[in-house]
Protein backbone atom coordinates (compact mmCIF):
# COMPACT_ATOMS: atom_id res chain seq x y z
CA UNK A 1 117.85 96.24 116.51
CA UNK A 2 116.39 98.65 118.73
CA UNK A 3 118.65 101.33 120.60
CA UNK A 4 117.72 100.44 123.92
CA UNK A 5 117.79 97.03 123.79
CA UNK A 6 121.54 97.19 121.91
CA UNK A 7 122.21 99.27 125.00
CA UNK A 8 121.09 96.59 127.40
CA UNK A 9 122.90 93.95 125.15
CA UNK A 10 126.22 95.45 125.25
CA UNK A 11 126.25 96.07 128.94
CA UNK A 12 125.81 92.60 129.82
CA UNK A 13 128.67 91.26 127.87
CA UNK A 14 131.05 94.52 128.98
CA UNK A 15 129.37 92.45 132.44
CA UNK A 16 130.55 89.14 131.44
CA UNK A 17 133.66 89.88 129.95
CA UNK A 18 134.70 91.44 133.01
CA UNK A 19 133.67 88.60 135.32
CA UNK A 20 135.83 86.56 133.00
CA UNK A 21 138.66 88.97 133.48
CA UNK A 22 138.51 88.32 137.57
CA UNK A 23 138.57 84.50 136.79
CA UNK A 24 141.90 82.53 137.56
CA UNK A 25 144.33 83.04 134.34
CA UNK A 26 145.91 79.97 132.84
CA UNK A 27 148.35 80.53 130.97
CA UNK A 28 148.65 77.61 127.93
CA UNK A 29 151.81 75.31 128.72
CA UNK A 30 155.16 75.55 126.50
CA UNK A 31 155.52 72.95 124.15
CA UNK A 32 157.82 70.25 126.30
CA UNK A 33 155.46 70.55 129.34
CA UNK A 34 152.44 70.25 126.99
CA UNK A 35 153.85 67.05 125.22
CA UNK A 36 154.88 65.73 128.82
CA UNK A 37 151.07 66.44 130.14
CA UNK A 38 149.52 64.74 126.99
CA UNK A 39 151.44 61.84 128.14
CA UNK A 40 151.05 61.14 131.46
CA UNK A 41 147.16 61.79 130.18
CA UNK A 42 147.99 59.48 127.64
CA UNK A 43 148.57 56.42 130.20
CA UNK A 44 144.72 56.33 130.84
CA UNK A 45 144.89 55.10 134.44
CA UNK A 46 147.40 52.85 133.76
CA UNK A 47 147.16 52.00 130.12
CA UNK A 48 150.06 53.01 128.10
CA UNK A 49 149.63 53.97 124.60
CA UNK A 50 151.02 51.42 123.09
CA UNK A 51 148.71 48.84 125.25
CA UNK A 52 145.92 50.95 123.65
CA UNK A 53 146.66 49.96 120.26
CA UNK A 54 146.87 46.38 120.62
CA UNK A 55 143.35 46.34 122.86
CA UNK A 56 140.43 44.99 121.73
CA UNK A 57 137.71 48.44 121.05
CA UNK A 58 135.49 46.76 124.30
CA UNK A 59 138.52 46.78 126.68
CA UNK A 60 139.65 50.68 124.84
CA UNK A 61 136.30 52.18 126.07
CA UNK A 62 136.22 50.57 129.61
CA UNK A 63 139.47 51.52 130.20
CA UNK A 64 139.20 55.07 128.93
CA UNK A 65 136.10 55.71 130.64
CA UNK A 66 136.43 53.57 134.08
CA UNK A 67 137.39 57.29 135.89
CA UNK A 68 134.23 58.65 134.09
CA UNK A 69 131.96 60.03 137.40
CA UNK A 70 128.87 58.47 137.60
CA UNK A 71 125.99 57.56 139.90
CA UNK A 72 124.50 54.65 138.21
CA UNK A 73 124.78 52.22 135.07
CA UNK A 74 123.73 54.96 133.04
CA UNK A 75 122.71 52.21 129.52
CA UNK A 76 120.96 50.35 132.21
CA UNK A 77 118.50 53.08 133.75
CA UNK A 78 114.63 52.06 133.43
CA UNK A 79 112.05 54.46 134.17
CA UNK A 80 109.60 52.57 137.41
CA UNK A 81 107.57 55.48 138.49
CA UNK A 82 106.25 58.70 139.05
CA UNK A 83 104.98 60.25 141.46
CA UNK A 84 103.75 64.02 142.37
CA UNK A 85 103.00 66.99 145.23
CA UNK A 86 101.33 70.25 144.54
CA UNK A 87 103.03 72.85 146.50
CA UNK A 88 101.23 76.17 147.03
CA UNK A 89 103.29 78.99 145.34
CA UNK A 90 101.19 81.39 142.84
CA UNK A 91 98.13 79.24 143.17
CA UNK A 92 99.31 75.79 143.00
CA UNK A 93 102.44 74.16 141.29
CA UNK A 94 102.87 70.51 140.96
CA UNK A 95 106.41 68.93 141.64
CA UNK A 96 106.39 65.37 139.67
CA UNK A 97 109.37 62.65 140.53
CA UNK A 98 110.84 60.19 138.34
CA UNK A 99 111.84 57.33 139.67
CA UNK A 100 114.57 54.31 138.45
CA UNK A 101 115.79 51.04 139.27
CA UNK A 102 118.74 52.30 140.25
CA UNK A 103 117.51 54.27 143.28
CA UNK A 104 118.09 57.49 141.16
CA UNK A 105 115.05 60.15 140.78
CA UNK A 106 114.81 63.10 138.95
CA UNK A 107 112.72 66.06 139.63
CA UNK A 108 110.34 68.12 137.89
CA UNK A 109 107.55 70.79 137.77
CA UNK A 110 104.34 71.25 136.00
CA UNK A 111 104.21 74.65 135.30
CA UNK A 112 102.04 77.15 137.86
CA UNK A 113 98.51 77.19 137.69
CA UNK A 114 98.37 73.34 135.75
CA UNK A 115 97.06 70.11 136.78
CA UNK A 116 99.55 67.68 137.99
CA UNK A 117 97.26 65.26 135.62
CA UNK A 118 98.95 66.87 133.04
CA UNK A 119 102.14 65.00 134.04
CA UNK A 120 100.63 61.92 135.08
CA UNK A 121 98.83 60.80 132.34
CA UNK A 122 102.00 60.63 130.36
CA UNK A 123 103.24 58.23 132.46
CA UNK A 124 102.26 54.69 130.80
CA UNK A 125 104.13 56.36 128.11
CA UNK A 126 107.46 56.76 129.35
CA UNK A 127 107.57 53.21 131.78
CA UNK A 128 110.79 51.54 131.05
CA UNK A 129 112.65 53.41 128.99
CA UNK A 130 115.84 54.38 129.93
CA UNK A 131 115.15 58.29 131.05
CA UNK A 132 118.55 59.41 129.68
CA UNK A 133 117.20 58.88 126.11
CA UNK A 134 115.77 62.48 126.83
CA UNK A 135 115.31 63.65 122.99
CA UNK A 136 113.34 60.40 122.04
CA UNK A 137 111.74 60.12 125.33
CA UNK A 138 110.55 64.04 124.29
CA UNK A 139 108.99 62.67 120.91
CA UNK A 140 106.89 60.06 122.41
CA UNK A 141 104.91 62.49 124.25
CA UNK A 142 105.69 65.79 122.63
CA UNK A 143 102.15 65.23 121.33
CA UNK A 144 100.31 65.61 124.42
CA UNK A 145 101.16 68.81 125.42
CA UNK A 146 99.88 72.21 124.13
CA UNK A 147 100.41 76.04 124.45
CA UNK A 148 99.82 77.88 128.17
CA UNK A 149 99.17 75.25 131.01
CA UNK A 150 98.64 72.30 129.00
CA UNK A 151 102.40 71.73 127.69
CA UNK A 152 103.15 72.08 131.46
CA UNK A 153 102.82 68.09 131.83
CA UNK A 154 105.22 66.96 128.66
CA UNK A 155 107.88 70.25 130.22
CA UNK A 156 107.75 68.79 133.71
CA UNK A 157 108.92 65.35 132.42
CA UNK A 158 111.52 66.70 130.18
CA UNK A 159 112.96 68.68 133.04
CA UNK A 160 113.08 65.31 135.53
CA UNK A 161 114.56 63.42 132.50
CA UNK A 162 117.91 66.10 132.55
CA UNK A 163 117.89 65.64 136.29
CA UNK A 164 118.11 62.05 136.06
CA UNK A 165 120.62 62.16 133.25
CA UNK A 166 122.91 64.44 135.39
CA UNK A 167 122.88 62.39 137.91
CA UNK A 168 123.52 59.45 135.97
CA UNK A 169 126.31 60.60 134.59
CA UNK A 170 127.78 62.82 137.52
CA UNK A 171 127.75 66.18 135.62
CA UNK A 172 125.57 69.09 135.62
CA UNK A 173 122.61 69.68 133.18
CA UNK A 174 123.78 72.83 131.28
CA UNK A 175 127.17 70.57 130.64
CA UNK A 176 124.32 67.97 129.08
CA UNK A 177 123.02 70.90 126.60
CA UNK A 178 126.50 71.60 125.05
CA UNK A 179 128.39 73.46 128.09
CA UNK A 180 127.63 76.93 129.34
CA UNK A 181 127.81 80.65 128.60
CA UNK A 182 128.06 81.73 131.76
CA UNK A 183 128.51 81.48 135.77
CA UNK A 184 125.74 83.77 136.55
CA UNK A 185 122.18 84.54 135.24
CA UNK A 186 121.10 87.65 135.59
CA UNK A 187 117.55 87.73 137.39
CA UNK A 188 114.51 90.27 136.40
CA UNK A 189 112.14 90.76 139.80
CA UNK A 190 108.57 90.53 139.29
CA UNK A 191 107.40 93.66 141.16
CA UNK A 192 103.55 94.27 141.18
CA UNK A 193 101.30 97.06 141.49
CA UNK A 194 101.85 98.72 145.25
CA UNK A 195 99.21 101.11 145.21
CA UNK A 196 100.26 104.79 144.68
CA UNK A 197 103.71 105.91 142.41
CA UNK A 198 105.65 106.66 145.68
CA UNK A 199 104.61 103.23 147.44
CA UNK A 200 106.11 101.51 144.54
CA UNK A 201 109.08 103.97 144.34
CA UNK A 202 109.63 102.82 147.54
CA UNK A 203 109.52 98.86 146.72
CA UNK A 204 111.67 98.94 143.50
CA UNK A 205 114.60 100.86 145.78
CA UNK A 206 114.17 97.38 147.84
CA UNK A 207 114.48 95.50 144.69
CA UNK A 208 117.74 97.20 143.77
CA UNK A 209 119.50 98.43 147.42
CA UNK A 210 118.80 95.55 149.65
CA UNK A 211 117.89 92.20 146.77
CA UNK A 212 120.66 93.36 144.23
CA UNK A 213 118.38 93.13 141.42
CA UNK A 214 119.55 95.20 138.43
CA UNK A 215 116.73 94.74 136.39
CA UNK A 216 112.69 94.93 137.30
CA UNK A 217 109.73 94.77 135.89
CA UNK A 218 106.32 96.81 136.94
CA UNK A 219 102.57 96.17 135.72
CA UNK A 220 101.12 98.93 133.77
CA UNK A 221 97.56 98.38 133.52
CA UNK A 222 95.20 100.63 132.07
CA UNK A 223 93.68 99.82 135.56
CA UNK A 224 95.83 102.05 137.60
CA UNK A 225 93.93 104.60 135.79
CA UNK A 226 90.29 102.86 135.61
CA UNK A 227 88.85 105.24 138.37
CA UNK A 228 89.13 108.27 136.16
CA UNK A 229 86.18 109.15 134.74
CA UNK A 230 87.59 109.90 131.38
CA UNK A 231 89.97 107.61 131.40
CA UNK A 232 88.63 104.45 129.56
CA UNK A 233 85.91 104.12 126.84
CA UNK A 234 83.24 101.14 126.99
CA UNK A 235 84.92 100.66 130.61
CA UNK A 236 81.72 99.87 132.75
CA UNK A 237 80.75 97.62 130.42
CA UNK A 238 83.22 95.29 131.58
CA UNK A 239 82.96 95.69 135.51
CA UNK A 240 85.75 98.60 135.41
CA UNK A 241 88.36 96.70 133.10
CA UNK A 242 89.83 95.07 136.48
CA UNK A 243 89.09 91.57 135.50
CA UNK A 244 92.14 90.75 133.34
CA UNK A 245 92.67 87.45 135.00
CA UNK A 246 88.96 87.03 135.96
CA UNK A 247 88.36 83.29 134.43
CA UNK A 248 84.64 82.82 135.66
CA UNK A 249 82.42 83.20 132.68
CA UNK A 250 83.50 82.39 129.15
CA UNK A 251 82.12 85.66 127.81
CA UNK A 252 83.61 87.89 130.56
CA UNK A 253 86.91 90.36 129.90
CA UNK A 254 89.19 87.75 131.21
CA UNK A 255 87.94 85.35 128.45
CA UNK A 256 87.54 88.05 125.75
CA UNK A 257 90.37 88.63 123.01
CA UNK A 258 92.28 92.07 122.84
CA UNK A 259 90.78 93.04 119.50
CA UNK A 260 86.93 92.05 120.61
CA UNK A 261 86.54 94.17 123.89
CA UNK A 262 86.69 97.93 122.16
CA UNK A 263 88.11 98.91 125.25
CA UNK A 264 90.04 102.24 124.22
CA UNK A 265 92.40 104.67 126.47
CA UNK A 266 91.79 108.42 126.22
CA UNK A 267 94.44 110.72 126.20
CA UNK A 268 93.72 111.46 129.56
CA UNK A 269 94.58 108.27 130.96
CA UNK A 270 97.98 107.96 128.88
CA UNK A 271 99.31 111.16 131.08
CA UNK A 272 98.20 109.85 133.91
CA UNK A 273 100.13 106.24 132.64
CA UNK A 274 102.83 108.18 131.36
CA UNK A 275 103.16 110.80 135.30
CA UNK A 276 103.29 107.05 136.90
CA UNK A 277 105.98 105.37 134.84
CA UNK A 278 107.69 108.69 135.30
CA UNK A 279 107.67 108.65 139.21
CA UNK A 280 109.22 105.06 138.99
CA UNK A 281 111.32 105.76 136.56
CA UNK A 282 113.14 108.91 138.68
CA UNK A 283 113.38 106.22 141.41
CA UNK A 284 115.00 103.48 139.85
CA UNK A 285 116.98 105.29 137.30
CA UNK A 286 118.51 104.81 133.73
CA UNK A 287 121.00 102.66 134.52
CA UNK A 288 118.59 99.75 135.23
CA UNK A 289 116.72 98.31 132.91
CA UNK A 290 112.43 98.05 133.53
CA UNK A 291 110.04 96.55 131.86
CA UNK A 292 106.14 96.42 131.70
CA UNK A 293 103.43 93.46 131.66
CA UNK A 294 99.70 92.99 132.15
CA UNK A 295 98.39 96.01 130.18
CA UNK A 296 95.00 94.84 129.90
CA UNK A 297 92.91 93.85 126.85
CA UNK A 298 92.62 96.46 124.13
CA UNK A 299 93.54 96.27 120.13
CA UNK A 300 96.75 97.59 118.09
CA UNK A 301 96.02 100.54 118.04
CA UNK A 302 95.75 101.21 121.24
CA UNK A 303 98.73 99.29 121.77
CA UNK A 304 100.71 101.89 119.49
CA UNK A 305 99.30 104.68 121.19
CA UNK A 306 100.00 103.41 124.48
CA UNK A 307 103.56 102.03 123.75
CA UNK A 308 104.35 106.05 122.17
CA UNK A 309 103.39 107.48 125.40
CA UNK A 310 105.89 105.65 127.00
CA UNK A 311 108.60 105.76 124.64
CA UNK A 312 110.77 108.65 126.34
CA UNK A 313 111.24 106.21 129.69
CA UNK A 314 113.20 103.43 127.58
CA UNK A 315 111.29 100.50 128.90
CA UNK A 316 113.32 97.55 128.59
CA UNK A 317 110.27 96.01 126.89
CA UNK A 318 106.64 95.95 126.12
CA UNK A 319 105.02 92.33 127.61
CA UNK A 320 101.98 90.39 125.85
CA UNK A 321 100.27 93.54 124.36
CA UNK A 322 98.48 91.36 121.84
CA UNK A 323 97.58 87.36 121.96
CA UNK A 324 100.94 86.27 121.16
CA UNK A 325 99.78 83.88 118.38
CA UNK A 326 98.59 87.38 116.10
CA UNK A 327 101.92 87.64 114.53
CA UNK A 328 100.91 90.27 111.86
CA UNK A 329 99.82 92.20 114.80
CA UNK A 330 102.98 92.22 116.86
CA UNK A 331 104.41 92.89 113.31
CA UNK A 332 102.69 96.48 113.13
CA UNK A 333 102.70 96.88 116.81
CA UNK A 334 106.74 96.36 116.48
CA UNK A 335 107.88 98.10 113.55
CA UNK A 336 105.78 101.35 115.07
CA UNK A 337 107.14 101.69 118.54
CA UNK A 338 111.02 102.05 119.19
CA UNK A 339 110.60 100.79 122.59
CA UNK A 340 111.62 96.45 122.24
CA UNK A 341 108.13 94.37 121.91
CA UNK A 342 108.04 90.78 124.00
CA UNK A 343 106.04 88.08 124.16
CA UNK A 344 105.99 84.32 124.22
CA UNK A 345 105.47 82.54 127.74
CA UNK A 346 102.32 80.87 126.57
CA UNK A 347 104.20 79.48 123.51
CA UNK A 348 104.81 75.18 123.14
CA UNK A 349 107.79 74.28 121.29
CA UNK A 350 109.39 76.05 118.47
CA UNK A 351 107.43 75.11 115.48
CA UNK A 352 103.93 76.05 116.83
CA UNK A 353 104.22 79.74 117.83
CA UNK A 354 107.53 80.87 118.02
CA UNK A 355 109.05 80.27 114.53
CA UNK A 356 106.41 82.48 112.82
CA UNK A 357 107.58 85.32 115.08
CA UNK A 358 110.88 84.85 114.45
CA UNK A 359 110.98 84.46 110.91
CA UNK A 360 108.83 87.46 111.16
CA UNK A 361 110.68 89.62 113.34
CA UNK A 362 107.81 90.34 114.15
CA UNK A 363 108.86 90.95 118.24
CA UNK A 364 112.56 92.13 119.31
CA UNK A 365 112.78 90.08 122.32
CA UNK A 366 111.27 86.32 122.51
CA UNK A 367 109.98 85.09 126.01
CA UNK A 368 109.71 81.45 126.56
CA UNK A 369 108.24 80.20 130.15
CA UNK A 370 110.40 76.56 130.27
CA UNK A 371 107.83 75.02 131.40
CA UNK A 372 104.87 75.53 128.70
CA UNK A 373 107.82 75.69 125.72
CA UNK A 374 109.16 72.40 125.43
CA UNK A 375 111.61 72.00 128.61
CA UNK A 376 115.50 72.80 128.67
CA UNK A 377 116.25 71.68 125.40
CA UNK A 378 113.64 72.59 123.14
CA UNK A 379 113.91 76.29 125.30
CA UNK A 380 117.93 76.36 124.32
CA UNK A 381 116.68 75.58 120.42
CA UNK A 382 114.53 78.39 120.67
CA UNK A 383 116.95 80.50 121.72
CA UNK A 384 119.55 79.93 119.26
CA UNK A 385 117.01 80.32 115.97
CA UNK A 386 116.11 84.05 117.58
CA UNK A 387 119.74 84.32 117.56
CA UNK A 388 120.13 83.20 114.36
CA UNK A 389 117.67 85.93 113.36
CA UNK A 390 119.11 88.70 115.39
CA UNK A 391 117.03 88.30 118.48
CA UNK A 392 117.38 87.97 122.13
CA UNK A 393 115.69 85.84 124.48
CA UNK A 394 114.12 86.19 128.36
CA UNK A 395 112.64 83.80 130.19
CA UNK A 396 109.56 83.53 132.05
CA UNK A 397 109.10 81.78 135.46
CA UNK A 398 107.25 81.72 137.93
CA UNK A 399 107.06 78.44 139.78
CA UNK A 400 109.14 76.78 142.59
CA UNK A 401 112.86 76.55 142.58
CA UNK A 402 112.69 73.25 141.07
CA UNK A 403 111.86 74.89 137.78
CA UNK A 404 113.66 77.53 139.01
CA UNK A 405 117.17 75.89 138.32
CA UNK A 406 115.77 74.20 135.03
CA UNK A 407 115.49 77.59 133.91
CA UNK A 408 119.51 78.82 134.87
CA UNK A 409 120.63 75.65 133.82
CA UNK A 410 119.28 76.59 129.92
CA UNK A 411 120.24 80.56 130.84
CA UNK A 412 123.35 78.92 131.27
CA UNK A 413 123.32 76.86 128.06
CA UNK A 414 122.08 79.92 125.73
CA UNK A 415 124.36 83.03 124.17
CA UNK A 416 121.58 85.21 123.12
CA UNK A 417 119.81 84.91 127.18
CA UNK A 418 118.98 88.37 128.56
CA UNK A 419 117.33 87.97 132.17
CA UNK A 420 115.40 85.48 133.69
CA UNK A 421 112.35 86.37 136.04
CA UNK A 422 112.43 85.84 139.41
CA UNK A 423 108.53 86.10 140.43
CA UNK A 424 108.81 84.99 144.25
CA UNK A 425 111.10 87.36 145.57
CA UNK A 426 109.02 88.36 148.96
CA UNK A 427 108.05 84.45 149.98
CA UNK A 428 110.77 83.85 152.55
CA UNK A 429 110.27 80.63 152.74
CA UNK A 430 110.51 79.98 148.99
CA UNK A 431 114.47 79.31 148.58
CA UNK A 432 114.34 76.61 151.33
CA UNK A 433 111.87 74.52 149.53
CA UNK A 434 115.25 72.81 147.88
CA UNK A 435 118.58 72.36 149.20
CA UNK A 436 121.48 73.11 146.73
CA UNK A 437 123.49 70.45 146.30
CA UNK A 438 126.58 72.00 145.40
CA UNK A 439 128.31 74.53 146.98
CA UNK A 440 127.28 78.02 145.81
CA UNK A 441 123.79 79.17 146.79
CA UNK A 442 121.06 79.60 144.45
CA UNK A 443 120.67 83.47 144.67
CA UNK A 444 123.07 86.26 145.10
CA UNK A 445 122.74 89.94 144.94
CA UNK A 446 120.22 89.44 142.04
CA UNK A 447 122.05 86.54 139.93
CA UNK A 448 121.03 83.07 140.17
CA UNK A 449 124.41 80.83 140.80
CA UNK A 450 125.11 78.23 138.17
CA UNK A 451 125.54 74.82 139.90
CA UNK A 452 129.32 74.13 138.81
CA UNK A 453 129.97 71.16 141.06
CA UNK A 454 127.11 68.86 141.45
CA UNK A 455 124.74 66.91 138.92
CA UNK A 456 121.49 67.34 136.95
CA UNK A 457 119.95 70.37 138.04
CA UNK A 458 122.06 70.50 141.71
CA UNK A 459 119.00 70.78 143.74
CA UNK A 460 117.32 67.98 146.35
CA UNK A 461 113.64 69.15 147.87
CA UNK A 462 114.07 69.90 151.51
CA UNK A 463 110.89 67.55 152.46
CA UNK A 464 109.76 69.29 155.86
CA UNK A 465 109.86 72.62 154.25
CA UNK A 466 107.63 71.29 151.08
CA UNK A 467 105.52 69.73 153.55
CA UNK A 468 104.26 72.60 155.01
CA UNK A 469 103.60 74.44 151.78
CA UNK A 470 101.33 71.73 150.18
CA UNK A 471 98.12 72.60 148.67
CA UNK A 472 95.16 72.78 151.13
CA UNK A 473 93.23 70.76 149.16
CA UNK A 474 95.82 68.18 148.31
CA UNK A 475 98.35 67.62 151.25
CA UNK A 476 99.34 64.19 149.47
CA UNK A 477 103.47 63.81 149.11
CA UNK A 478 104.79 61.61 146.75
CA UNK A 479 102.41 58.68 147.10
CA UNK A 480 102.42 55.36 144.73
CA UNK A 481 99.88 56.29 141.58
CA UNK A 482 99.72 52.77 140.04
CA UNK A 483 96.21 54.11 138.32
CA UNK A 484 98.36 55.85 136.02
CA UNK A 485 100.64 53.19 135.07
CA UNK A 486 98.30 51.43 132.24
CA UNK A 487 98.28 52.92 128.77
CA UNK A 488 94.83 52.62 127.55
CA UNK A 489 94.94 54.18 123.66
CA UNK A 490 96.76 53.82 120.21
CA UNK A 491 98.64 57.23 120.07
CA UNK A 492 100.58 57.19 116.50
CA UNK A 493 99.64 60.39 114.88
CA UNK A 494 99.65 58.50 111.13
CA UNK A 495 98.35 55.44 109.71
């Protein structure tokens, strides 16, 4: 494993450990008061042990369970509806309901940037079953989603299925996953281009001083260096190399793969790269982790060169150099660069993309967005086969606190969890689109809170506030969609 990220590893649990010192201490019970304590446990609510053995196994379990905390008849849960609202944060993210017929909901999100159709066509699917039959439920329509956006319909159900089991069963959703790691998640904030070195000096020193974020990330475009005239080679070509997210035509630099543009950096430009990374770098420090994203679109080999400019900084990582699915690229890109390699938020589920990478080792550090890679539990899987493999996992996010929460609950859930992005740090209004159900807040000093005391993912929407953050061209809140509700095709996979 790579030096730097070791470093980073080793910090966080010296972190964790010593948030685990501060905890209450309790020390185990001698032997009498232990055997005392198992007995008065023993009695059940009334129910010696010696009634216990003579009861019948139907009368054992209601007994031994009638304290159990729950919201509902969890066996008898059916699925009724679902229903949506597209809030506008980073474009436009849905926020899909599940209803019961128990009054219960769940909530979830299709991931930013995706159609809320996504969701809703999956919805004849999933009518009537009981939604805390979340793995099977998962299999039915596992099939319909795909890698980027398009898995973001089959995630948002999978999230609002954990919801509704927590509530169902009064505990919260990391408990659902196999219990928790820890009480915190540590948060990475998203912190984009500001112009000149000094301007974004200035924002990161926000970021750390008056957010409490110890960890950031920064763009690092080969357009901060675009208007130099010897900066880029077969730049003009396409419009300046600006265009990285520029969808419009099919043929344009958005749309064109890394290895097809022949877009190459001179050595110029990598000193002018390498005198900005160095200005932020003096203004954050060493003892903060940063790492990079949205390079642009050029091959391996300018990947190498780029990533060796930048080694004596000790970015945390390098983000989505490469198309993620080019595994023999990341390969070479990885084993030539000691700064950690990342990639992975366009990835669905752990079979299609990010077991090849894995078994590979072909990046250091995966990066799963929860709501393209399968939801909280397929996330959690992927987390614990990198660590099975010796590598660590950070998640992507950037959506509304709905998925938000999804995403600390599996942080939560998963040992081998570095730092989870927090991508809308400057919307005030963001945190107030929910109301935490529990008694922590969400956020503090740069760690999300892990709901310890309320159910599912421990967050209700605060309707006035989503209401005036709709999408302009969909102001529609949570209104019946019985055009969804018939299923209309044969969808085995085999005959």
């Amino acid at each position: 494993m790579k030096s730097v990220l070791k470093q980073i590893i080793e910090k966080e649990k010296e972190r964790e450990q010593a948030d685990a010192l501060q905890a209450p201490n309790n020390p185990p019970q001698g032997n009498e008061n232990g055997r005392r304590g198992f007995l008065r446990k023993a009695a059940l609510g009334g129910l010696t042990l010696g009634g216990l053995m003579h009861a019948s196994i139907e009368d054992t379990i209601a007994q031994t369970t009638q304290n159990v905390n729950r919201a509902s008849a969890p066996s008898e849960l059916k699925i009724t509806d679902m229903r949506y609202a597209v809030v506008q944060n980073v474009g436009r993210t849905p926020i899909i309901r599940i209803d019961t017929n128990q009054g219960i909901y769940g909530l979830g999100e299709v991931r930013d940037g995706a159609d809320e159709r996504f969701a809703l066509m999956l919805k004849s699917r999933i009518l009537g079953q009981n939604p805390c039959n979340v793995e099977m439920i998962f299999k039915i329509i596992k099939q319909f989603g795909y890698h980027a956006r398009q898995g973001g319909g089959v995630c948002a159900v999978e999230m609002a299925l954990w919801d509704l089991c927590g509530k169902a069963y009064g505990v919260p959703a990391w408990q659902l996953l196999g219990g928790r790691y820890r009480d915190k998640v540590r948060l990475y904030a998203d912190t984009p281009d500001a112009g000149t070195p000094e301007h974004f000096a200035e924002v990161v020193k926000k970021r750390m001083v008056d957010q409490g974020f110890t960890w950031l990330k920064m763009d690092l475009g080969i357009h901060l260096a675009a208007n130099q005239q010897t900066s880029i080679v077969n730049n003009k070509f396409w419009g300046g190399v600006r265009g990285q997210y520029d969808l419009r035509t099919y043929m344009g630099y958005g749309n064109t793969e890394h290895s097809f543009t022949q877009v190459q950096i001179t050595d110029e430009a990598l000193e002018s790269l390498a005198s900005y990374v160095e200005s932020v770098r003096n203004a954050v420090g060493y003892e903060v982790p940063l790492c990079s994203d949205h390079f642009g679109h050029f091959d391996l080999n300018n990947s190498i060169r780029f990533g060796r400019a930048m080694e004596k900084y000790r970015l945390a990582w390098l983000e989505d150099m490469v198309q993620w699915y080019r595994t023999d690229q990341w390969k070479i890109i990885s084993d030539a660069l000691e700064t950690p390699t990342c990639t992975g938020e366009d990835i669905y589920c752990l079979k299609d993309g990010f077991k090849p990478l894995i078994d590979a080792h072909a990046v250091d550090i995966i990066h799963p967005d929860l709501a393209t890679s399968g939801g909280l539990l397929e996330t959690k899987r992927i987390g614990d086969y990198a660590e099975e493999h010796g590598i660590a996992m950070a998640m992507h996010m950037a959506g509304t606190p709905v998925c938000f929460m999804a995403n600390v609950h599996c942080a939560a859930a998963t040992q081998n969890f570095l730092a989870l992005e927090h991508h809308s740090v400057d919307s005030p209004w963001w945190e107030s689109l929910v109301k935490m159900t529990g008694k922590q807040p969400m956020v503090t000093s740069g760690f999300a809170n892990v709901p310890l005391d309320s159910p599912g993912l421990g967050i209700e929407l605060n309707d006035e506030v989503v209401k005036q953050h709709l999408n302009p061209r969909d102001k529609s809140y949570f209104e019946p969609t019985p055009q969804w509700d018939d299923k209309r095709s044969h969808d085995r996979l085999w005959s």
